[in-house]
Every structure is written in structure tokens, then in C-alpha cells.
PDB file of N, CA and C in Angstrom:
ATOM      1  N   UNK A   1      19.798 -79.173   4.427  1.00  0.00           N
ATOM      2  CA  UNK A   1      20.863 -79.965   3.827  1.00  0.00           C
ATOM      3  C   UNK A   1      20.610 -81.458   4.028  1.00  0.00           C
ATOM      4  N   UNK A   2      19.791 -82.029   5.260  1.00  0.00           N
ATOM      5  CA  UNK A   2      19.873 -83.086   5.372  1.00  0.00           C
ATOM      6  C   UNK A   2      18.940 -83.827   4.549  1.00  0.00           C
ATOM      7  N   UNK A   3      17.864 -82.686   4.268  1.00  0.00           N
ATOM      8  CA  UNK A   3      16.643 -83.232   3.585  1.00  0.00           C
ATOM      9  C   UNK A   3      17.167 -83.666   2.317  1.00  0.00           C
ATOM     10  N   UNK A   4      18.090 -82.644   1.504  1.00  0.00           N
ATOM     11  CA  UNK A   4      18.588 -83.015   0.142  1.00  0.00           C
ATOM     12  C   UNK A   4      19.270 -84.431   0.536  1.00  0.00           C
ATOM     13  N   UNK A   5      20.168 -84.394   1.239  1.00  0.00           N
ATOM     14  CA  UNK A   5      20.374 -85.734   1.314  1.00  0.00           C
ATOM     15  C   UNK A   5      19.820 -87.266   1.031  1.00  0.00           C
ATOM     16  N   UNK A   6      18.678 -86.881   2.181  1.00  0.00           N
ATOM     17  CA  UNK A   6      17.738 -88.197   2.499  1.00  0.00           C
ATOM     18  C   UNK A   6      16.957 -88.607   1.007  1.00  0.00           C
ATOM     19  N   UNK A   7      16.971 -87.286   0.309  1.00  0.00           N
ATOM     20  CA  UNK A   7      15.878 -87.028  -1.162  1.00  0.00           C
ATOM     21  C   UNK A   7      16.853 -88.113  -1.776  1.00  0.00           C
ATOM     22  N   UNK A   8      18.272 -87.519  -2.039  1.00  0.00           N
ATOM     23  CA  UNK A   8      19.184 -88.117  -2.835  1.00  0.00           C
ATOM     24  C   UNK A   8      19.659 -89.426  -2.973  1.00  0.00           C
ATOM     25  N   UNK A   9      19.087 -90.091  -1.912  1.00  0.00           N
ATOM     26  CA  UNK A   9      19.380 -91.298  -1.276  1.00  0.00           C
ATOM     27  C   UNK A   9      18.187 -91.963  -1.952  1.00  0.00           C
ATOM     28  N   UNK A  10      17.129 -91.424  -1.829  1.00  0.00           N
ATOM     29  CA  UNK A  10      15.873 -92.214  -2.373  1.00  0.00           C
ATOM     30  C   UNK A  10      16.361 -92.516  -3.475  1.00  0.00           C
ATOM     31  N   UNK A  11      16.449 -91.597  -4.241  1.00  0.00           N
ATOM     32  CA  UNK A  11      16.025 -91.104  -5.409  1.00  0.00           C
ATOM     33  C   UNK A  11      17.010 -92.188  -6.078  1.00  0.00           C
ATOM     34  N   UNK A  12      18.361 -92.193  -6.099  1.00  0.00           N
ATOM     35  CA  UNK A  12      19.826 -92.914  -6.163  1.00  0.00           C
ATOM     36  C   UNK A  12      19.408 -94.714  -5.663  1.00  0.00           C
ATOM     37  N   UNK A  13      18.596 -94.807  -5.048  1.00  0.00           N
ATOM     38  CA  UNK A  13      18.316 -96.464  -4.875  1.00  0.00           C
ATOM     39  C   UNK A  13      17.111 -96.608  -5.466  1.00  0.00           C
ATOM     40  N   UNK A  14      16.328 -95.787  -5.712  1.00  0.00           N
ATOM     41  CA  UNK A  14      14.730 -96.213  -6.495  1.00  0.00           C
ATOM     42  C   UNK A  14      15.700 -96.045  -8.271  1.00  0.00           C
ATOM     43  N   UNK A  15      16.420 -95.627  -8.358  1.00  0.00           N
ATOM     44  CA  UNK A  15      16.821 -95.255  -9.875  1.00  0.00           C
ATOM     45  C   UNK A  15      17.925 -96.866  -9.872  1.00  0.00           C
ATOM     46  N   UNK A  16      18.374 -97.371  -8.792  1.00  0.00           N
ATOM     47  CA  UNK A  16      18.891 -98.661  -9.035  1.00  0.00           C
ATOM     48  C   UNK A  16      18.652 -99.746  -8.772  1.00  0.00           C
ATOM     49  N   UNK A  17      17.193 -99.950  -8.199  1.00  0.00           N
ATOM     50  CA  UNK A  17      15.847-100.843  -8.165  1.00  0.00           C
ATOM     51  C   UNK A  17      15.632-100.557  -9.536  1.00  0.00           C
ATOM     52  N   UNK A  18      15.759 -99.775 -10.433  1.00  0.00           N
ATOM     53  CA  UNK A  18      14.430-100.017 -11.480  1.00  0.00           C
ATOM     54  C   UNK A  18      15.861-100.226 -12.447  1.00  0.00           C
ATOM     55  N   UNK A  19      16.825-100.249 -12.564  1.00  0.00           N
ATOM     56  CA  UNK A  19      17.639-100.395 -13.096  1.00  0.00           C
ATOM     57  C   UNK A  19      17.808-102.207 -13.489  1.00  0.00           C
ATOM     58  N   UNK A  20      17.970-102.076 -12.006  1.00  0.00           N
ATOM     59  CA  UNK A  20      17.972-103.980 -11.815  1.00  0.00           C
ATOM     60  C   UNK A  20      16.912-104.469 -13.128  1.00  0.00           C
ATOM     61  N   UNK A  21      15.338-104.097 -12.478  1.00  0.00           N
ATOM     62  CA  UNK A  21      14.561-105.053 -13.029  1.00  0.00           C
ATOM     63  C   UNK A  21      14.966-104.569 -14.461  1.00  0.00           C
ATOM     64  N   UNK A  22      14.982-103.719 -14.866  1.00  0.00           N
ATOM     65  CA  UNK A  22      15.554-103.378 -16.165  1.00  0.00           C
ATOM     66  C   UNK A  22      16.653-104.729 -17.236  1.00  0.00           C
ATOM     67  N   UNK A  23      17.490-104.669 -16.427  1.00  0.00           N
ATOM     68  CA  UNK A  23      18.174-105.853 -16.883  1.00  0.00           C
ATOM     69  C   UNK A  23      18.174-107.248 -16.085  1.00  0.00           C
ATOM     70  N   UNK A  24      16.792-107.375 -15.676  1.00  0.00           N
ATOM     71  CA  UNK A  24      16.337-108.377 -15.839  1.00  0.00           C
ATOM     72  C   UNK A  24      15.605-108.830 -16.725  1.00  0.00           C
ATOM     73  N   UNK A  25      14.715-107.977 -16.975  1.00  0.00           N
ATOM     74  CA  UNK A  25      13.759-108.405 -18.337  1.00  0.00           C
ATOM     75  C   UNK A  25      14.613-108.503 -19.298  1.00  0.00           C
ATOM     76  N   UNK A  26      15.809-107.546 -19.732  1.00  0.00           N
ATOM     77  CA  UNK A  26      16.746-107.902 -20.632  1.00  0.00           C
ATOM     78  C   UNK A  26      17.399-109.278 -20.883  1.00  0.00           C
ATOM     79  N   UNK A  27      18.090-109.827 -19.374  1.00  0.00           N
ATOM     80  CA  UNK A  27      18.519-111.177 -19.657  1.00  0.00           C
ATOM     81  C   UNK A  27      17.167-111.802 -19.925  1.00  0.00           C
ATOM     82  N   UNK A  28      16.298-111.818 -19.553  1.00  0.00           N
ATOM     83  CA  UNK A  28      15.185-112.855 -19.465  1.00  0.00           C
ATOM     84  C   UNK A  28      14.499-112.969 -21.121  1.00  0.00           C
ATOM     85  N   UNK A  29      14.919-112.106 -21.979  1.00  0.00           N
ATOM     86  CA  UNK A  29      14.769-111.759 -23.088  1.00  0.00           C
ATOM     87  C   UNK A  29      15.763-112.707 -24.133  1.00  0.00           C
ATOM     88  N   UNK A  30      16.951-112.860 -23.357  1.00  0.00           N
ATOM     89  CA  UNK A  30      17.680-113.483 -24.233  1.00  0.00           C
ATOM     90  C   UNK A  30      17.778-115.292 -23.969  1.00  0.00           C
ATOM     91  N   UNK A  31      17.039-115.535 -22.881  1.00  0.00           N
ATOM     92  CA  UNK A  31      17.160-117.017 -22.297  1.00  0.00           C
ATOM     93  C   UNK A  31      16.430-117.762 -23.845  1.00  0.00           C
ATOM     94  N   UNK A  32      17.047-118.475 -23.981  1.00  0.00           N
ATOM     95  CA  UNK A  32      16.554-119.784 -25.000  1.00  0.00           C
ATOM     96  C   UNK A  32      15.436-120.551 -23.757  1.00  0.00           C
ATOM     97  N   UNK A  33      14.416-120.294 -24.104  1.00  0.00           N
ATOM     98  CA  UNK A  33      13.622-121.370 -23.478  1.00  0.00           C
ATOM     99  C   UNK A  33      13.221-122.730 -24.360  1.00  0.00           C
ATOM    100  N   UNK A  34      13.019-123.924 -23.411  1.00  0.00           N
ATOM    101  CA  UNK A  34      12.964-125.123 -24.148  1.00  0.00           C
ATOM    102  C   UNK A  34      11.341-125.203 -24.557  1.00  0.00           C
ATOM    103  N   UNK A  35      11.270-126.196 -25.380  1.00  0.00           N
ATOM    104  CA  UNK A  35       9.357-126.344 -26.211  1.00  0.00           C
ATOM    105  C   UNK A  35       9.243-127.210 -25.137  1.00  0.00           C
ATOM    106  N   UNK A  36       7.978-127.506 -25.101  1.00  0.00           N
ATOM    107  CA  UNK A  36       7.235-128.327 -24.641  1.00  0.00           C
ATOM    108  C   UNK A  36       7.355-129.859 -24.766  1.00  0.00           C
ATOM    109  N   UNK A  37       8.126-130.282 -25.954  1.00  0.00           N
ATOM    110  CA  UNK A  37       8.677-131.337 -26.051  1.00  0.00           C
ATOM    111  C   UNK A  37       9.815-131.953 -25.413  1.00  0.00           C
ATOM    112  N   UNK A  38      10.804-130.384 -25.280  1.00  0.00           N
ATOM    113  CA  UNK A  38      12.103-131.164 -25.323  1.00  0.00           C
ATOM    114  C   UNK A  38      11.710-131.168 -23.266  1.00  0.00           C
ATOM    115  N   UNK A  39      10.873-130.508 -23.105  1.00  0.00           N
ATOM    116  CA  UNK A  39      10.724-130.129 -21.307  1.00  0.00           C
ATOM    117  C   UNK A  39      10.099-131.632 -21.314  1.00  0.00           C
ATOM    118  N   UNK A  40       9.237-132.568 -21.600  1.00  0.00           N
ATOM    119  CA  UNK A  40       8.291-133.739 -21.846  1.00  0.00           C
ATOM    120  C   UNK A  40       9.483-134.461 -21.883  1.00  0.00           C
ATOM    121  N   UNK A  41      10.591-134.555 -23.049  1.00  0.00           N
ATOM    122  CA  UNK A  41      11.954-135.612 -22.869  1.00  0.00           C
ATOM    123  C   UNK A  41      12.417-135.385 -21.679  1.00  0.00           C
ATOM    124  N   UNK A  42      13.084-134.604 -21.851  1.00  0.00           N
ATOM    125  CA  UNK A  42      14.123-134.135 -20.540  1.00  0.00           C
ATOM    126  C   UNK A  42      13.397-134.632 -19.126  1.00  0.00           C
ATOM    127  N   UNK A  43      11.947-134.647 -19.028  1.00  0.00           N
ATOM    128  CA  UNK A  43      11.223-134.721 -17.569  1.00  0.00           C
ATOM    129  C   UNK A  43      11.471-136.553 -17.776  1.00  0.00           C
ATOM    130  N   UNK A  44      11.097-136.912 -18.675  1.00  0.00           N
ATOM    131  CA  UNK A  44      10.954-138.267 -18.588  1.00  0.00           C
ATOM    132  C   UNK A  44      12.777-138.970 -18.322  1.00  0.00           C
ATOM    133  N   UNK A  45      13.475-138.654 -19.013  1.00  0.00           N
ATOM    134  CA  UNK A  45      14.719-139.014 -18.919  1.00  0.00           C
ATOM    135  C   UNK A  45      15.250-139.218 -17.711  1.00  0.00           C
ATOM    136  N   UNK A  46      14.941-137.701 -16.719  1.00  0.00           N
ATOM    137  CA  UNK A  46      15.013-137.391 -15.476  1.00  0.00           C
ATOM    138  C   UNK A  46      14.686-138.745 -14.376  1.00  0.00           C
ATOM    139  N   UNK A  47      12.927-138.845 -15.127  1.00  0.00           N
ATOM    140  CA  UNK A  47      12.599-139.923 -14.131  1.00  0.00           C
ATOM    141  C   UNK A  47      12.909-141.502 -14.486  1.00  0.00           C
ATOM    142  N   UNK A  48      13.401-141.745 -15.451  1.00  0.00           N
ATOM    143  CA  UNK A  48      13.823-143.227 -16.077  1.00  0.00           C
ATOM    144  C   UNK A  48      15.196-143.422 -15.435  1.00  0.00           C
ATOM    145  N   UNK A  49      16.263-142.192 -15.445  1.00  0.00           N
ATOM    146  CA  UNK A  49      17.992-142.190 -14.497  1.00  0.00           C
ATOM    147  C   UNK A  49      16.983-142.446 -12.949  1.00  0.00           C
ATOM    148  N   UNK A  50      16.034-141.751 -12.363  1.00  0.00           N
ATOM    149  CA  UNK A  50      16.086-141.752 -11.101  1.00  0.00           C
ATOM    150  C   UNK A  50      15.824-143.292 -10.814  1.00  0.00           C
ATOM    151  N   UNK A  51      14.564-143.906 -11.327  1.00  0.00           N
ATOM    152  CA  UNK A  51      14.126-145.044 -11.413  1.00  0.00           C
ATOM    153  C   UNK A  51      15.292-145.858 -11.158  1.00  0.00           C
ATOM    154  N   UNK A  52      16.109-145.970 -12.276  1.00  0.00           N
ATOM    155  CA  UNK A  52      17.118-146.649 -12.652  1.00  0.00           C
ATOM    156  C   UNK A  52      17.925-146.550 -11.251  1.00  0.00           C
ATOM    157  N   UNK A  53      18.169-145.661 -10.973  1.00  0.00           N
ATOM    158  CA  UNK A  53      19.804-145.696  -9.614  1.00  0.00           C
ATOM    159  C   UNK A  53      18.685-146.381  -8.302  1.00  0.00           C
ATOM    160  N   UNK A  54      17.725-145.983  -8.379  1.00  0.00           N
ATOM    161  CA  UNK A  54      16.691-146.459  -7.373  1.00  0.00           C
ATOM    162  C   UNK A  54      16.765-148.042  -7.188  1.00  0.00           C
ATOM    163  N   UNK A  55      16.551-148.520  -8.307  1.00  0.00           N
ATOM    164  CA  UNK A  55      16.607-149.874  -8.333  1.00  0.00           C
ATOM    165  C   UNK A  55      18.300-150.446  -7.949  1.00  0.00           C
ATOM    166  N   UNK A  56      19.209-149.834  -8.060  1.00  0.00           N
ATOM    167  CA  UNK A  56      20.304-150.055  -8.361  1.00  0.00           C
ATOM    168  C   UNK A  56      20.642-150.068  -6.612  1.00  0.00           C
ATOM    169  N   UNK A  57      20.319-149.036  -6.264  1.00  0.00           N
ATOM    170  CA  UNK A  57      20.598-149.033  -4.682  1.00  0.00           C
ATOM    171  C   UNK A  57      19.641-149.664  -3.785  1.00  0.00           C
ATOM    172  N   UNK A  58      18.515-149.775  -4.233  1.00  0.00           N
ATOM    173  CA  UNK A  58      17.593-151.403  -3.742  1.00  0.00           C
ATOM    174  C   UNK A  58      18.544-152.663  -3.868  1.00  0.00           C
ATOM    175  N   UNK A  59      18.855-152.843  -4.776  1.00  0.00           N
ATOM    176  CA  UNK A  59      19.695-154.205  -5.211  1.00  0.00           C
ATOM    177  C   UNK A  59      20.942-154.485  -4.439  1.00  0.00           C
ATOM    178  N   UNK A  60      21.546-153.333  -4.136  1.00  0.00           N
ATOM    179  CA  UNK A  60      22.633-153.131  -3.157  1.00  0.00           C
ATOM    180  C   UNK A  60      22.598-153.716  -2.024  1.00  0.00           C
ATOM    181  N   UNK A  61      21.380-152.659  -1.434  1.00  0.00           N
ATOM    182  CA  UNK A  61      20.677-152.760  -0.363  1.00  0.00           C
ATOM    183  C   UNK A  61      20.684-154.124   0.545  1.00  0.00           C
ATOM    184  N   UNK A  62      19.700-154.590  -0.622  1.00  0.00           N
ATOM    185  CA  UNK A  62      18.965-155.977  -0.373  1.00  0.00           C
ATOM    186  C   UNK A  62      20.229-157.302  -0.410  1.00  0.00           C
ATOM    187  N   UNK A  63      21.406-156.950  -1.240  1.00  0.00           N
ATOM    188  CA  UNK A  63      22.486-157.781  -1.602  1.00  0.00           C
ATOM    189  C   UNK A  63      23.260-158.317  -0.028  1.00  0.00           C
ATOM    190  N   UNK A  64      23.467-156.443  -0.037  1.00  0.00           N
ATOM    191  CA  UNK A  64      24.800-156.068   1.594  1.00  0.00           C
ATOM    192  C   UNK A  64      23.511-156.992   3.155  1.00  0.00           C
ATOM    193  N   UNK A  65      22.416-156.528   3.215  1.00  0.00           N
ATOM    194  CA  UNK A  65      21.339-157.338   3.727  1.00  0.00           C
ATOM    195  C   UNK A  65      21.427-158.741   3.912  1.00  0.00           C
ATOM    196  N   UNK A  66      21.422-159.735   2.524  1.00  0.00           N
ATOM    197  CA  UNK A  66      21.374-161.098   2.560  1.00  0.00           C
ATOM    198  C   UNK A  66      22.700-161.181   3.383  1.00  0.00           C
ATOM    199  N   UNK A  67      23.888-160.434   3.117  1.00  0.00           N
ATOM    200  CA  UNK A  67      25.333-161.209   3.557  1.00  0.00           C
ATOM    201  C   UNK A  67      25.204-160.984   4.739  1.00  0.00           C
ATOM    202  N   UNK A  68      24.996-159.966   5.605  1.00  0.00           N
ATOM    203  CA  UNK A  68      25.059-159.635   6.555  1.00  0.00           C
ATOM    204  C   UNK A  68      24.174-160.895   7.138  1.00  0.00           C
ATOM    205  N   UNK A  69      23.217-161.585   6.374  1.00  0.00           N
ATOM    206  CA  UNK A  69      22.140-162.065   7.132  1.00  0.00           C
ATOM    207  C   UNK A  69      22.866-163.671   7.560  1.00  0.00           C
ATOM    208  N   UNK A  70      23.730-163.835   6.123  1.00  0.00           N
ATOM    209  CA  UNK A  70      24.658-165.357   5.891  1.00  0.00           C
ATOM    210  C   UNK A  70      25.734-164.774   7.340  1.00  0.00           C
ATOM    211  N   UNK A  71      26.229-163.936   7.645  1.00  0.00           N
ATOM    212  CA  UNK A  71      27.501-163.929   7.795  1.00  0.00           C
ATOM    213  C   UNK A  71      26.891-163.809   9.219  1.00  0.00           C
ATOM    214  N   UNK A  72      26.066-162.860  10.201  1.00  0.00           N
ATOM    215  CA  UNK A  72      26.047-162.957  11.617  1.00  0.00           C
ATOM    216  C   UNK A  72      24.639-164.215  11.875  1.00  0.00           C
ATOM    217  N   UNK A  73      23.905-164.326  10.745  1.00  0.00           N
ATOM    218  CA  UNK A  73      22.380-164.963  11.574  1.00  0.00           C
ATOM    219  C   UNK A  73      21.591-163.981  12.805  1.00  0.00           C
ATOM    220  N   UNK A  74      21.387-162.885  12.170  1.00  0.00           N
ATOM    221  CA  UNK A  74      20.801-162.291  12.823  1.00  0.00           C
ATOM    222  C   UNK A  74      19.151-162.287  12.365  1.00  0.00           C
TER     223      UNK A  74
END
């Protein structure tokens, strides 16, 4: 009896392992993937915003810096 068990147990999680990947390939079937172009925009865009706040919090930086520098003389 125990053996049927232990069988049933396999058998019941290998049948919902293959289930899974099952509807995985399914969703993965329906994903809109992007071209090569719009991945080329999108990457660049990415790095022109990062650039951009980069400089923005340099400028900060360097701003809060000078006052601090006017205000103690350190």
C-alpha cells in the first residue's frame, strides 16, 4: 500500500512539472516580443534619461558643495 502511494506521489508531481512547463511555452508563445529596433531605441533612451539625471545630480551635488563651502569655509 505504501508503495502505491509513494508511485502516486511521483507520478501526480512529475504530471505537474510537465504541466507547468507546458504553460510556459504557452505564455511564452503569446509574449509580443520587441524587433531589434525598437530594443536599439528603447536601450538608447534608457541611457540618454540615465545620462541626463546623472548630470542633474552632479549639478546638485557640486551646487549644495559650493554653499556649504561659502557658508562654513571648510
Amino acid at each position: 500500500m505504501a508503495e502505491k502511494v509513494k508511485v502516486s506521489i511521483v507520478a501526480a508531481t512529475s504530471n505537474r512539472i510537465s504541466k507547468y512547463f507546458k504553460d510556459v511555452v504557452s505564455e511564452l508563445k503569446k509574449v509580443v516580443w520587441p524587433t531589434r529596433v525598437q530594443v536599439v531605441k528603447n536601450t538608447i533612451t534608457v541611457l540618454i534619461a540615465c545620462l541626463i539625471v546623472g548630470i542633474i545630480i552632479w549639478l546638485a551635488d557640486a551646487g549644495f558643495a559650493y554653499l556649504r563651502h561659502l557658508l562654513f569655509k571648510i
